[in-house]
N, C-alpha and C. Protein backbone atom coordinates (compact mmCIF):
# COMPACT_ATOMS: atom_id res chain seq x y z
N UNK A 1 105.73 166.58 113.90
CA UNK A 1 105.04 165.31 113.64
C UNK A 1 103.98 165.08 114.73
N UNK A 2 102.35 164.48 113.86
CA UNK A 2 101.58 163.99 115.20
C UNK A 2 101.66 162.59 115.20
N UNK A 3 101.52 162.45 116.28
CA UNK A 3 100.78 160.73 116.52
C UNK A 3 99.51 161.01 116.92
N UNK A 4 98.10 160.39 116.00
CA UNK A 4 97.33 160.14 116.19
C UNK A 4 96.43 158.91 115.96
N UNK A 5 96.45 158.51 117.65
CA UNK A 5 95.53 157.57 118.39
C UNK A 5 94.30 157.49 118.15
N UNK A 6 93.84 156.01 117.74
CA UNK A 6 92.01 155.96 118.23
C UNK A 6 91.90 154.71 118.67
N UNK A 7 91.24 154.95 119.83
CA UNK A 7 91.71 153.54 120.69
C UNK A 7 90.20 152.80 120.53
N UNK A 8 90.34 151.30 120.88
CA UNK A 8 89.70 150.44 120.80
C UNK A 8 89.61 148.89 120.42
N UNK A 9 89.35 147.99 120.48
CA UNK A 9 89.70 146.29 120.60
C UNK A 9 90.31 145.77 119.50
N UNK A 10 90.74 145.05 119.32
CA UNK A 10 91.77 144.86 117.35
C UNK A 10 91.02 144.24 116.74
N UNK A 11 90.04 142.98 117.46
CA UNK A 11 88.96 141.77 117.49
C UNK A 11 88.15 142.14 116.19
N UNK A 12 87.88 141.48 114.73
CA UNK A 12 86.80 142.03 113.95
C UNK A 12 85.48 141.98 114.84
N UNK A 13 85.34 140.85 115.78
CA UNK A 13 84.15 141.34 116.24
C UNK A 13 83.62 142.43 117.08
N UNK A 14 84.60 143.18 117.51
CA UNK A 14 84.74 144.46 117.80
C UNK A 14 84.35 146.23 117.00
N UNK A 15 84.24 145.65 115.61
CA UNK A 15 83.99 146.20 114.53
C UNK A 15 82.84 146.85 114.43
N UNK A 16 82.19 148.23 114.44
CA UNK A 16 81.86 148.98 114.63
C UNK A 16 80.86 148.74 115.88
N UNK A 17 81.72 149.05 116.89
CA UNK A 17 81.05 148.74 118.40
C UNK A 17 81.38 150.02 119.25
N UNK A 18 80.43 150.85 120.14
CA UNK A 18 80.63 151.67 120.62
C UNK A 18 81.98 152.25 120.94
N UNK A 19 82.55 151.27 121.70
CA UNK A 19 83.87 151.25 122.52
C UNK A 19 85.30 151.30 120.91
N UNK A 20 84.76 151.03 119.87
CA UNK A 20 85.76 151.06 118.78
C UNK A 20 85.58 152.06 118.01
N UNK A 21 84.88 153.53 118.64
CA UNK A 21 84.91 154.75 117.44
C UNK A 21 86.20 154.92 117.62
N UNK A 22 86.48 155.03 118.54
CA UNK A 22 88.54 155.70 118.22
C UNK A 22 88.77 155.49 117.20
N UNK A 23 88.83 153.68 116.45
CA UNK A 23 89.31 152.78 115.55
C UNK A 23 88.50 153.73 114.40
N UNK A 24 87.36 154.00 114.18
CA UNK A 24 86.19 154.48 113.13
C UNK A 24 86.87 155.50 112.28
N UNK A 25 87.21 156.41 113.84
CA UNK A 25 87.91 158.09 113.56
C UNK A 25 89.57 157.46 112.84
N UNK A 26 89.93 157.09 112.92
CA UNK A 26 91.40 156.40 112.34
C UNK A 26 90.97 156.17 111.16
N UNK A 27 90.11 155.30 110.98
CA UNK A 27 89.66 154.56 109.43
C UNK A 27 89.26 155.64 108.65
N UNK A 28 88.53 156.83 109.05
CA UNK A 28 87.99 157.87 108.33
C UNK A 28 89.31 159.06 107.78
N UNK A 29 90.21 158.98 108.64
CA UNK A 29 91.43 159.58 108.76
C UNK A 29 92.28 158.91 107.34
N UNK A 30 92.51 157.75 107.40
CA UNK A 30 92.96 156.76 106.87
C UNK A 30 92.71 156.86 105.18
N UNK A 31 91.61 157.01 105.29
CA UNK A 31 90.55 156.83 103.76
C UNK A 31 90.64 158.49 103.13
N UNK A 32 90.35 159.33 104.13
CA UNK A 32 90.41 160.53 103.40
C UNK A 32 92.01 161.23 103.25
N UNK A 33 92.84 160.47 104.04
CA UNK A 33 94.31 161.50 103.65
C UNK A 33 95.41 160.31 102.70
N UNK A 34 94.80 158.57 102.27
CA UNK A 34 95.44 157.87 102.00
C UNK A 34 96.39 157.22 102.55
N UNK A 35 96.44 157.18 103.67
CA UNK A 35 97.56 156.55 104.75
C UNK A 35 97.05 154.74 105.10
N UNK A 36 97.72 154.09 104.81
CA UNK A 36 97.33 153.14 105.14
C UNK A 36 97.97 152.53 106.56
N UNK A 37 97.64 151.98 107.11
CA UNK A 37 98.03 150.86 108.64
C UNK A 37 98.60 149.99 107.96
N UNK A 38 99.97 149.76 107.56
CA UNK A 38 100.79 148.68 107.43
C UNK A 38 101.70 148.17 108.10
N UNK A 39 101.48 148.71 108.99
CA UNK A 39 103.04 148.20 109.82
C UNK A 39 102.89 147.82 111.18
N UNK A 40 103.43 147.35 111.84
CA UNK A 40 103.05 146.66 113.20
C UNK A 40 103.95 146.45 113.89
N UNK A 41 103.81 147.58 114.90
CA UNK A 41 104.86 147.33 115.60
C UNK A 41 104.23 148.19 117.12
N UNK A 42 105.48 147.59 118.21
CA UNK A 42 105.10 148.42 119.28
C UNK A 42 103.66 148.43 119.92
N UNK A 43 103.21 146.95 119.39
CA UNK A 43 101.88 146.50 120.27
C UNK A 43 100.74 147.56 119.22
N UNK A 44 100.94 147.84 117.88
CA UNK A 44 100.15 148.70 116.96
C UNK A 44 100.29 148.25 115.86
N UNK A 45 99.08 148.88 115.37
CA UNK A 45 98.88 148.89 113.95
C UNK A 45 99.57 150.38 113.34
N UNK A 46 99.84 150.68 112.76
CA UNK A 46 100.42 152.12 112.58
C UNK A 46 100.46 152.63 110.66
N UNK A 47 99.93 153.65 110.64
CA UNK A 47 100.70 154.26 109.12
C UNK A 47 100.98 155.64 109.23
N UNK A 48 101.88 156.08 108.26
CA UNK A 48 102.96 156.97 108.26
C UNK A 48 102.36 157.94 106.99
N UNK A 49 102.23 159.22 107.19
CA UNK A 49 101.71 160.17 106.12
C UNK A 49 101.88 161.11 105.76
N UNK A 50 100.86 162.49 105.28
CA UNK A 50 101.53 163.42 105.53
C UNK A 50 99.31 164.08 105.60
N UNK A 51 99.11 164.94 106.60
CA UNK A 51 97.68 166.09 106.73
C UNK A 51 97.92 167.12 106.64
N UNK A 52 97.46 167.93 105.86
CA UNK A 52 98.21 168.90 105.61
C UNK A 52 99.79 169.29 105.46
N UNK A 53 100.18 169.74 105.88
CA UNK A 53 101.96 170.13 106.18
C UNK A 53 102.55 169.15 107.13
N UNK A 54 101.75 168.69 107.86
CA UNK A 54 102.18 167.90 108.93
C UNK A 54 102.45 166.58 108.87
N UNK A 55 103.08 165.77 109.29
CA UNK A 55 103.97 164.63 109.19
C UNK A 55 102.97 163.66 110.17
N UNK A 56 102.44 162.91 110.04
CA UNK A 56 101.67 162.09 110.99
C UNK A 56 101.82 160.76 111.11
N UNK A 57 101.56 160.01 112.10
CA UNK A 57 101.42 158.90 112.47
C UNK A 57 99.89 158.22 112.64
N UNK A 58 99.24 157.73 112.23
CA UNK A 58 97.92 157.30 112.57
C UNK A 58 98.04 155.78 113.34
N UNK A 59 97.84 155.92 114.67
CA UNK A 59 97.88 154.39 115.31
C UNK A 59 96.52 153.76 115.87
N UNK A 60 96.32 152.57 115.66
CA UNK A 60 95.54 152.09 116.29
C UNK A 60 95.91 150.39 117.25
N UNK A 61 95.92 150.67 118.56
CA UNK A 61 96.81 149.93 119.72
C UNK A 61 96.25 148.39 119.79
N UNK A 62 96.75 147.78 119.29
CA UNK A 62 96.27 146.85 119.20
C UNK A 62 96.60 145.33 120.49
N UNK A 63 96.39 146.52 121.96
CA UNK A 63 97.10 145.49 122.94
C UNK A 63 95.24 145.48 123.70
N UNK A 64 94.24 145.53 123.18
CA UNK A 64 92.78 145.96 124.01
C UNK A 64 92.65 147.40 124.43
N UNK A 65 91.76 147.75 124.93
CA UNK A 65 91.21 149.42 125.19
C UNK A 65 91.98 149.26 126.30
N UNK A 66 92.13 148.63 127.30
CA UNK A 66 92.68 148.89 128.70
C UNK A 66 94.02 148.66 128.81
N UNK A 67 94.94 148.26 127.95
CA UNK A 67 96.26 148.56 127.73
C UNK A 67 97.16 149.47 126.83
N UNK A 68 95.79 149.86 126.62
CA UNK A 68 96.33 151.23 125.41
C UNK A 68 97.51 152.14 125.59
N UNK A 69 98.06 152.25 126.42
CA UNK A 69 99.00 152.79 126.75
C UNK A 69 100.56 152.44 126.62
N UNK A 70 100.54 150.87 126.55
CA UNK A 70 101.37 150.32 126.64
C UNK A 70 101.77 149.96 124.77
N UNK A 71 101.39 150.55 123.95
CA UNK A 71 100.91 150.60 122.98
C UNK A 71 101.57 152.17 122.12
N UNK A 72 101.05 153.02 123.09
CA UNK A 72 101.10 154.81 122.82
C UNK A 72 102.43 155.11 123.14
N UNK A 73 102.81 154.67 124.51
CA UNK A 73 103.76 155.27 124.65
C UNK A 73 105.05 154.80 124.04
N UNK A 74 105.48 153.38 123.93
CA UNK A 74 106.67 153.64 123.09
C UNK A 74 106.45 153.93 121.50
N UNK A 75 105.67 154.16 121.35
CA UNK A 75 105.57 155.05 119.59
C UNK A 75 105.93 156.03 119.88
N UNK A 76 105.46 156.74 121.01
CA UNK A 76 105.86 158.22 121.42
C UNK A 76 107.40 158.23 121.52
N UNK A 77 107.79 157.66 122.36
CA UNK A 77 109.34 157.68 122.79
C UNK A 77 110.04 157.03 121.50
N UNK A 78 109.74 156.26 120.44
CA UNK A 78 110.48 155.87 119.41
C UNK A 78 110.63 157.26 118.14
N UNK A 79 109.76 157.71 118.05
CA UNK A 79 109.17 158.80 116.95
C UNK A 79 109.61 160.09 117.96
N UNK A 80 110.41 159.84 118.61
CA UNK A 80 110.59 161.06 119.51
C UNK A 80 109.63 162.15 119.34
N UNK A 81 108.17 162.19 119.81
CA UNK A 81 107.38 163.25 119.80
C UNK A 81 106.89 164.06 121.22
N UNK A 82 106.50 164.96 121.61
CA UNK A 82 106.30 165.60 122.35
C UNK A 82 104.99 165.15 122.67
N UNK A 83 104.55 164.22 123.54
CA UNK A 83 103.00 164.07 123.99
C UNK A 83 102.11 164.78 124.50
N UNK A 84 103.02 166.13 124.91
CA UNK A 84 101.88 166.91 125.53
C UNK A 84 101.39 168.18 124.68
N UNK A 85 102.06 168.00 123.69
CA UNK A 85 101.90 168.39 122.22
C UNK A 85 101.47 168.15 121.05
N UNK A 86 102.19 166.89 120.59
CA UNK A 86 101.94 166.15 119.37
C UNK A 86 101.01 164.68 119.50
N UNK A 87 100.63 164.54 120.58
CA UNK A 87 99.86 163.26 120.33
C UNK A 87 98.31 163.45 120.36
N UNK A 88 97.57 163.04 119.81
CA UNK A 88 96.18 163.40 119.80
C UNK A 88 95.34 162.03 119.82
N UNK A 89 94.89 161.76 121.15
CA UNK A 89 93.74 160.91 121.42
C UNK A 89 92.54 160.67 121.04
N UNK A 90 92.06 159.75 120.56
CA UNK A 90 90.51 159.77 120.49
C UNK A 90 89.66 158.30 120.71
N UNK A 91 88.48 158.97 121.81
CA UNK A 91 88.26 157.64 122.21
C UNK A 91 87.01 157.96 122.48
N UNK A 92 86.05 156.59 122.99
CA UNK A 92 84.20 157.01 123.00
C UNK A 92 84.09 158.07 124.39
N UNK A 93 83.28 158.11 124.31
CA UNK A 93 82.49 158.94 126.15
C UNK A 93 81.09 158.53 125.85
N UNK A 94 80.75 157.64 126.69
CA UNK A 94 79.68 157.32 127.20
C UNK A 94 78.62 158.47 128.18
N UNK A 95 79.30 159.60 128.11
CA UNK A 95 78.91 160.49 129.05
C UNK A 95 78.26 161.63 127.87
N UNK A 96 78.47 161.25 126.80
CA UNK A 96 77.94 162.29 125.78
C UNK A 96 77.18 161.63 124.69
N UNK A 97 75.93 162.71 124.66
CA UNK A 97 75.24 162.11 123.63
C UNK A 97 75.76 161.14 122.24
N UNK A 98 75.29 160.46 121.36
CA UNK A 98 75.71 159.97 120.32
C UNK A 98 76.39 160.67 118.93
N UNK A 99 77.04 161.11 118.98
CA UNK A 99 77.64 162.04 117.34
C UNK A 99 78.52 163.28 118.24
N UNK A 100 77.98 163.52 119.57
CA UNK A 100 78.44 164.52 120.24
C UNK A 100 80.18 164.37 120.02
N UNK A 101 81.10 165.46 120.23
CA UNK A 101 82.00 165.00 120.85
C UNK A 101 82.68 166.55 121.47
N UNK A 102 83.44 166.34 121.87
CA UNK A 102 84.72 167.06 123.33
C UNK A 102 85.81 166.82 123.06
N UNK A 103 85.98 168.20 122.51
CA UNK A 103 88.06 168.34 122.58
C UNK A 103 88.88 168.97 123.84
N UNK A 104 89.92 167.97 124.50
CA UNK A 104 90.33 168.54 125.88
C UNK A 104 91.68 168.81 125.78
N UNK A 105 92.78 169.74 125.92
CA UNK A 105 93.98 169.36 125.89
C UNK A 105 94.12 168.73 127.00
N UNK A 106 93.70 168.54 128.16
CA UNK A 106 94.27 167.75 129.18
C UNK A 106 92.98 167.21 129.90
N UNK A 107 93.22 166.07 131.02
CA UNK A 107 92.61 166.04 132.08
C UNK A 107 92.14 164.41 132.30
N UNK A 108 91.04 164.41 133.04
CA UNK A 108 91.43 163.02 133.68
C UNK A 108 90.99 161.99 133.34
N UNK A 109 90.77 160.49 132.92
CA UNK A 109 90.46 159.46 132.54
C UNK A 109 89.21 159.56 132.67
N UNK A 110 88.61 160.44 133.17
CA UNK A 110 86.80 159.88 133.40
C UNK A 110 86.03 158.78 133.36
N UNK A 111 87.02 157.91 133.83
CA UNK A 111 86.32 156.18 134.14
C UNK A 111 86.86 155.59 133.31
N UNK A 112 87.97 155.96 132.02
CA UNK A 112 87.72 155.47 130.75
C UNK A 112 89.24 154.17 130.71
N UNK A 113 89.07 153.39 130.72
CA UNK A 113 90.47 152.48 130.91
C UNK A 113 91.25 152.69 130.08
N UNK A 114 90.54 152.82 128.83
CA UNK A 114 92.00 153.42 128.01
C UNK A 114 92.52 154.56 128.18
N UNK A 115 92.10 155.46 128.66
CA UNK A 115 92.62 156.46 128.68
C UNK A 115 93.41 156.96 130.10
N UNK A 116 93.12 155.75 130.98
CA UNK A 116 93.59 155.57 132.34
C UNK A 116 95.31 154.94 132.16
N UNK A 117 94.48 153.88 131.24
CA UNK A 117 96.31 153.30 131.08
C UNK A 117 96.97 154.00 130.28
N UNK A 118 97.06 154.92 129.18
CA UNK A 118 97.63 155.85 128.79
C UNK A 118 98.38 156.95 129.79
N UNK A 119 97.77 157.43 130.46
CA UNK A 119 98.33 158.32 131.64
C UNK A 119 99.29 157.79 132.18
N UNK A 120 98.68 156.46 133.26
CA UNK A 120 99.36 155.76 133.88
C UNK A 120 101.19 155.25 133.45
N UNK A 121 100.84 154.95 131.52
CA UNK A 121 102.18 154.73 130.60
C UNK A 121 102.59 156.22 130.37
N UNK A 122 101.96 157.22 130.40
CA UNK A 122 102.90 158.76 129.93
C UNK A 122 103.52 159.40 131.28
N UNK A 123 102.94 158.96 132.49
CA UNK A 123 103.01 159.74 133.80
C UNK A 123 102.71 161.05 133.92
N UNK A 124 101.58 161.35 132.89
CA UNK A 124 100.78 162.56 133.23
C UNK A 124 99.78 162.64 132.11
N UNK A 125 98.81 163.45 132.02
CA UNK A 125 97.20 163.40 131.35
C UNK A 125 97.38 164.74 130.41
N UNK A 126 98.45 165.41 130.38
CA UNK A 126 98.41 166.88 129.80
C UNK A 126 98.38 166.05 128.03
N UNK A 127 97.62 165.14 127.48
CA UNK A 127 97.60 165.11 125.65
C UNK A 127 96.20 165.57 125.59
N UNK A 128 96.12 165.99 124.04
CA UNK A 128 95.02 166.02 123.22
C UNK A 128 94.49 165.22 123.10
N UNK A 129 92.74 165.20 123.44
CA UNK A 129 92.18 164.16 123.15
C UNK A 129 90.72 165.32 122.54
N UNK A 130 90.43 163.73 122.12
CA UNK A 130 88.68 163.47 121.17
C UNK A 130 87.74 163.26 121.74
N UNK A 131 86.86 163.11 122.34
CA UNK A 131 85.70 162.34 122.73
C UNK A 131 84.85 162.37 121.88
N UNK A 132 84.38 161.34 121.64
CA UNK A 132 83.03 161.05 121.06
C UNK A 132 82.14 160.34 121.31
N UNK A 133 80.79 160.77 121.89
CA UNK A 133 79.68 160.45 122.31
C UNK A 133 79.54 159.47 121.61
N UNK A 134 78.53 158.34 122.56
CA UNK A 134 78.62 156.94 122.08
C UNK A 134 77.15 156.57 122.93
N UNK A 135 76.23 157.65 123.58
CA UNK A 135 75.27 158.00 123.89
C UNK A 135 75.59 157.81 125.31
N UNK A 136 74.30 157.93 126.56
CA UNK A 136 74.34 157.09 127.57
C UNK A 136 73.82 155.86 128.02
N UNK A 137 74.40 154.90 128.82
CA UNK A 137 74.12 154.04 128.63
C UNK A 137 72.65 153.84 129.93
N UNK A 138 71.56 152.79 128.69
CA UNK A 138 70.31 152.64 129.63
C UNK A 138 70.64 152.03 131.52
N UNK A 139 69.80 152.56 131.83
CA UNK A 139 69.65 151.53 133.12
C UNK A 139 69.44 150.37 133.42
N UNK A 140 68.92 149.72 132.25
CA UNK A 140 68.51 148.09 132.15
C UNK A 140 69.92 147.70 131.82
N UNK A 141 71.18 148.40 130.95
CA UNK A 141 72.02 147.46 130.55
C UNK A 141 73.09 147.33 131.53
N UNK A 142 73.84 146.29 131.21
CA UNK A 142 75.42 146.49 131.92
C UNK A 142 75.91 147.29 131.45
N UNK A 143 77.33 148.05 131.84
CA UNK A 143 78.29 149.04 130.92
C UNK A 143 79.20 148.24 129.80
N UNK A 144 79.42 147.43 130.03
CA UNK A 144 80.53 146.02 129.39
C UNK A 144 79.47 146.04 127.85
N UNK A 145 78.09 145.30 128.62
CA UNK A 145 77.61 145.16 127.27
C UNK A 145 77.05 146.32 126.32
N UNK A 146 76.83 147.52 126.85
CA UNK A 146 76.59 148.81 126.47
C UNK A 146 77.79 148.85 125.22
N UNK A 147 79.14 149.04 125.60
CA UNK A 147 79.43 149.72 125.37
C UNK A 147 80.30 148.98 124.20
N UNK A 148 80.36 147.33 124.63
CA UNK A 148 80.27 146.57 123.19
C UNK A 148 79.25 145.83 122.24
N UNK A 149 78.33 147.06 122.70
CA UNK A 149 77.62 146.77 121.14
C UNK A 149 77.05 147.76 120.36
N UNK A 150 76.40 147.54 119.42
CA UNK A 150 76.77 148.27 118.10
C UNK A 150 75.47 149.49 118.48
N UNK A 151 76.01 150.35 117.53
CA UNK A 151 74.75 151.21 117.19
C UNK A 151 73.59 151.02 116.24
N UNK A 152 72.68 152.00 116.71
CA UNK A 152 71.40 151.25 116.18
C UNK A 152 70.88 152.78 116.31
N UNK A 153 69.53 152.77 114.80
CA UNK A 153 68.34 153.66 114.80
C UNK A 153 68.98 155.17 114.66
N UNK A 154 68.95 155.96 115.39
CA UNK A 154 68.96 157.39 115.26
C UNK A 154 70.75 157.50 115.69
N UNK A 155 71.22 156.66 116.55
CA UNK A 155 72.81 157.03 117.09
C UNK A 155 73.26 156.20 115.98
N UNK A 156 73.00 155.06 115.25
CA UNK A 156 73.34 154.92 114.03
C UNK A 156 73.91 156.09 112.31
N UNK A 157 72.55 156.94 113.04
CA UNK A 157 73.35 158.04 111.91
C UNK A 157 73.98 158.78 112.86
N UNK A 158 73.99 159.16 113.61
CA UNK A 158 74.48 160.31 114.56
C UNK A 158 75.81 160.29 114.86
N UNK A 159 76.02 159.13 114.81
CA UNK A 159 77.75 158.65 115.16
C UNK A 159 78.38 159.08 113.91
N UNK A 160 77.95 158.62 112.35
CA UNK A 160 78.60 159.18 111.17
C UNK A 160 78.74 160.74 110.99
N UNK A 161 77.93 161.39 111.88
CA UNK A 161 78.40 162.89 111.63
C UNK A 161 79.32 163.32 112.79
N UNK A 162 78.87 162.16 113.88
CA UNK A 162 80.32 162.67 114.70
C UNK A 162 81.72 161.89 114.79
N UNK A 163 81.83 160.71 114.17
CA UNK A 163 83.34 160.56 113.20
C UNK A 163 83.40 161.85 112.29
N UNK A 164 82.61 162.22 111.45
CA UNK A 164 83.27 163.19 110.77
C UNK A 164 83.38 164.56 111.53
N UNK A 165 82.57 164.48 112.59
CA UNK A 165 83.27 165.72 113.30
C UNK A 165 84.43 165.11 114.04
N UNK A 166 84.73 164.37 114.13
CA UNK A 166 86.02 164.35 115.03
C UNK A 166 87.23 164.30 114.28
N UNK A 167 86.83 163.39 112.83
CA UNK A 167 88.17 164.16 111.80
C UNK A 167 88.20 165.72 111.68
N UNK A 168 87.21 166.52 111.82
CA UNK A 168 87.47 167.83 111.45
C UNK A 168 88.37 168.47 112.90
N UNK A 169 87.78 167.83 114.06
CA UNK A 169 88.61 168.44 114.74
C UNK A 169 90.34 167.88 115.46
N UNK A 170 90.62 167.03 114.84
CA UNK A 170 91.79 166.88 114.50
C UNK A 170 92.44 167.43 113.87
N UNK A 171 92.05 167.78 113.02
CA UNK A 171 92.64 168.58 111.58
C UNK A 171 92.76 170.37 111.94
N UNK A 172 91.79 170.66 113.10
CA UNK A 172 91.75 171.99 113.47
C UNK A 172 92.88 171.80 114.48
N UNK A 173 93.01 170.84 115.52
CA UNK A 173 94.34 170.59 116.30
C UNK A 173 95.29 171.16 116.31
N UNK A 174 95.43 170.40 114.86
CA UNK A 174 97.11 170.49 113.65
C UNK A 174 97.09 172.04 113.54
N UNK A 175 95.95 172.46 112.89
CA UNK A 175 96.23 173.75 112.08
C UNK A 175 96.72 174.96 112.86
N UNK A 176 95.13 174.82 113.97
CA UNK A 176 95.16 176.21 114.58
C UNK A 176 95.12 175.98 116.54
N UNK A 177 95.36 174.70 116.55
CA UNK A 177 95.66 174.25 117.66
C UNK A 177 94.10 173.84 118.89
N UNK A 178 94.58 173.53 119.67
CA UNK A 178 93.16 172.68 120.44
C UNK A 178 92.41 173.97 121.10
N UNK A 179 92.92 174.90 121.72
CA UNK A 179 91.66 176.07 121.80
C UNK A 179 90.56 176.26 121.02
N UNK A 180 91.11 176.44 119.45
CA UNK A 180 90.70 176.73 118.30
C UNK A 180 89.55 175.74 118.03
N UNK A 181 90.25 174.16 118.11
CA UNK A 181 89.16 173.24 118.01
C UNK A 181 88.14 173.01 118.93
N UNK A 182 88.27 172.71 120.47
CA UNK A 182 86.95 173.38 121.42
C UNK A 182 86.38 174.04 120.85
N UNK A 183 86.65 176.00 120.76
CA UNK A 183 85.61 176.73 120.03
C UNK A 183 84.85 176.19 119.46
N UNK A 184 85.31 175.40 118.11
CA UNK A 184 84.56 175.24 117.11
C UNK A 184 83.87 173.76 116.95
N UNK A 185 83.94 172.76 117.76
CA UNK A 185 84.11 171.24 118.22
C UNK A 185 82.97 170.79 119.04
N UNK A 186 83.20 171.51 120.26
CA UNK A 186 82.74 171.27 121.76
C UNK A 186 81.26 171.58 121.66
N UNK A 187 80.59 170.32 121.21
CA UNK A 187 79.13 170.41 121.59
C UNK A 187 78.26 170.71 122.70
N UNK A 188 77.12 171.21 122.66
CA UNK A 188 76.93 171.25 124.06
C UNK A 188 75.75 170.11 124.00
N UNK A 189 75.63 169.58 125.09
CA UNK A 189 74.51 168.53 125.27
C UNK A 189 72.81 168.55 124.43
N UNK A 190 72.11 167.08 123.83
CA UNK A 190 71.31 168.05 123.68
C UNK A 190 70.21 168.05 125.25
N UNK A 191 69.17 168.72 124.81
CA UNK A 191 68.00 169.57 125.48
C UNK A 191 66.91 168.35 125.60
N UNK A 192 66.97 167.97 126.83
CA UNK A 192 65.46 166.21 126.84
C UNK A 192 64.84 167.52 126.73
């Protein structure tokens, strides 16, 4: 069984806002395998399915981005799953272009609060995660307001091909495991 995470604010006004692709990649997940979020529990929204062969959980944490953890981990410990295995993260990076994204099996919060308090709740960083570029943010803006607000113009489309790349590489996760998905996933920056 996976549990898969996409973190971001519960707030409708939060609704398609940089900081809520996690939530996007869930909804796209959601719509294409029929799983719905009915249930609520454990500081989540949660639905129960099946992707392929595999038995899944689709959550989305509904305690804010920076308590996300508190959220992840007892789903983990209830669903008795292996986190450094079966759980699969996905959340923005501001550090990557817009549509871009980065599959990691492990490593470190890179500024990212949700993904800080996740660690902090698992007591170690070894899960699968997503990134998805959410562009960088200008020099005129704050990061706060960057990163809650919406897309626009060219990262407007760019983000829809990278939700759908980030369902694909979930789905490569499952199949053929996270090496497999890097290979085939892991954008490289583009070229100013």
């Amino acid at each position: 069984m996976y549990i898969i995470a996409g973190l971001g604010n519960p707030e409708k006004k939060y609704f398609g806002t940089r900081h809520n692709v996690g939530f996007a990649v869930i909804d796209a997940l959601s719509d294409k395998y029929h799983i719905e979020l009915t249930e609520t529990k454990f500081k989540a929204a949660f639905g129960k399915g099946r992707i392929g062969a595999d038995r899944v959980i689709l959550v989305k944490p509904l305690t804010y981005m920076n308590l996300s953890g508190e959220a992840i981990r007892p789903i983990c410990d209830y669903f008795k799953v292996d986190s450094k295995e079966e759980l699969i993260v996905i959340s923005d990076d501001v550090d990557l272009d817009a549509g871009f994204i980065r599959v990691r099996p492990k490593g470190s919060a890179g500024g990212h609060n949700g993904l800080k308090s996740i660690i902090a709740q698992l007591g170690h960083s070894e899960f699968n995660r997503v990134r998805v570029g959410v562009g960088k943010k200008p020099k005129e803006w704050d990061m706060v307001d960057w990163v809650l607000g919406h897309f626009e113009g060219e990262d407007a489309v760019a983000i829809k091909e990278g939700i759908e790349s980030a369902v694909g590489a979930v789905e490569e996760i499952m199949v053929d495991g996270v090496d497999s998905a890097m290979n085939k996933f892991n954008s490289k920056k583009k070229q100013d």
